[in-house]
Protein backbone atom coordinates (compact mmCIF):
# COMPACT_ATOMS: atom_id res chain seq x y z
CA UNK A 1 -14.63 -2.71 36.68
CA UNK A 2 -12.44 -0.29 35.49
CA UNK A 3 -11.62 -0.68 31.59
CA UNK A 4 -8.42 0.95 30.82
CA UNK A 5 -9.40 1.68 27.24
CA UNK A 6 -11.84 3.90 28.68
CA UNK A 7 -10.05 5.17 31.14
CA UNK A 8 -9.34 9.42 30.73
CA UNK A 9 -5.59 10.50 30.73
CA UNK A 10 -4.60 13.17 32.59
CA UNK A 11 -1.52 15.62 31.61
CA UNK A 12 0.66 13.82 33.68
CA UNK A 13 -0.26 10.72 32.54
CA UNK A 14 0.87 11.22 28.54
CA UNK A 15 4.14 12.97 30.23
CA UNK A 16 4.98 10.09 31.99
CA UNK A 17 4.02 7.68 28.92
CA UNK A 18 6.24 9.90 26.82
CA UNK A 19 9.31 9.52 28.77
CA UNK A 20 8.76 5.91 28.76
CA UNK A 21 8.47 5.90 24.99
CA UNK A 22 11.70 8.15 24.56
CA UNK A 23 13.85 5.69 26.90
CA UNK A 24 13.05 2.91 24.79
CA UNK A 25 13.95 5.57 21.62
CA UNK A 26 10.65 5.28 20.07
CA UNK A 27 10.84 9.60 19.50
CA UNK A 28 7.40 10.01 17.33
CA UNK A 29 4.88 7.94 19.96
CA UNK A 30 6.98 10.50 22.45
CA UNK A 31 6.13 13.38 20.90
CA UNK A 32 2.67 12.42 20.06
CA UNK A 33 2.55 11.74 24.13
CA UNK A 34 3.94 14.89 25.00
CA UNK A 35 1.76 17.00 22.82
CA UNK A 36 -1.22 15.48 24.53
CA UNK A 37 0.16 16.48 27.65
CA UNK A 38 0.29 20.34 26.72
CA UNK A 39 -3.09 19.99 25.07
CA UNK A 40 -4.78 19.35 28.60
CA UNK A 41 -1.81 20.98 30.33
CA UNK A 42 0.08 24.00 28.97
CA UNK A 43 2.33 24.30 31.64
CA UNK A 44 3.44 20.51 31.97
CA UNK A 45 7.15 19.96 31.93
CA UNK A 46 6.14 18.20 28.38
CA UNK A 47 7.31 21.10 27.00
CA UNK A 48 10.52 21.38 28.04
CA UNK A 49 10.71 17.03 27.22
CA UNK A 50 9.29 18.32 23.81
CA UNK A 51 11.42 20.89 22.86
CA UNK A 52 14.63 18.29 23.79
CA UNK A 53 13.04 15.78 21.82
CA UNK A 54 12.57 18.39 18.45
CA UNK A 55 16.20 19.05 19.03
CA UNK A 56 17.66 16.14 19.01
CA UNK A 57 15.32 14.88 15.86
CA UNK A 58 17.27 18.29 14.13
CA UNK A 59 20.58 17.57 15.01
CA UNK A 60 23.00 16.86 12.50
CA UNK A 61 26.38 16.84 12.55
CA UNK A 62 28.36 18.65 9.67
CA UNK A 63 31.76 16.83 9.87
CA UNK A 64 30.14 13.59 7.70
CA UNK A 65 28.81 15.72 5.14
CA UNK A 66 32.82 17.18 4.65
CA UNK A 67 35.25 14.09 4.84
């Protein structure tokens, strides 16, 4: 029997895990994911889905810091 506890991710896998977390808006456990993924795969589109994801946790918008 398979246990999925010990089952090995691949790159793919922690992308795919990541997008699931960001949907749902849970940003950290996405990153986290997505790191993994360019751990074991430096070319995984996790980078791209990274760098979106440190953008958006930067953004700010200057118009409610000067009513």
């Amino acid at each position: 029997m398979n246990d999925i506890t010990t089952q090995e991710h691949t790159a793919e896998d922690y992308y795919l895990m990541g997008n699931e977390y960001r949907k749902t808006g849970d940003f950290s456990s996405a990153m986290n994911c997505y790191m993994e993924a360019l751990e074991l795969d430096p070319d995984s589109p996790a980078e791209e889905a990274l760098h979106m994801l440190q953008d958006i946790m930067e953004f700010y918008c200057k118009d409610y810091y000067n009513p």
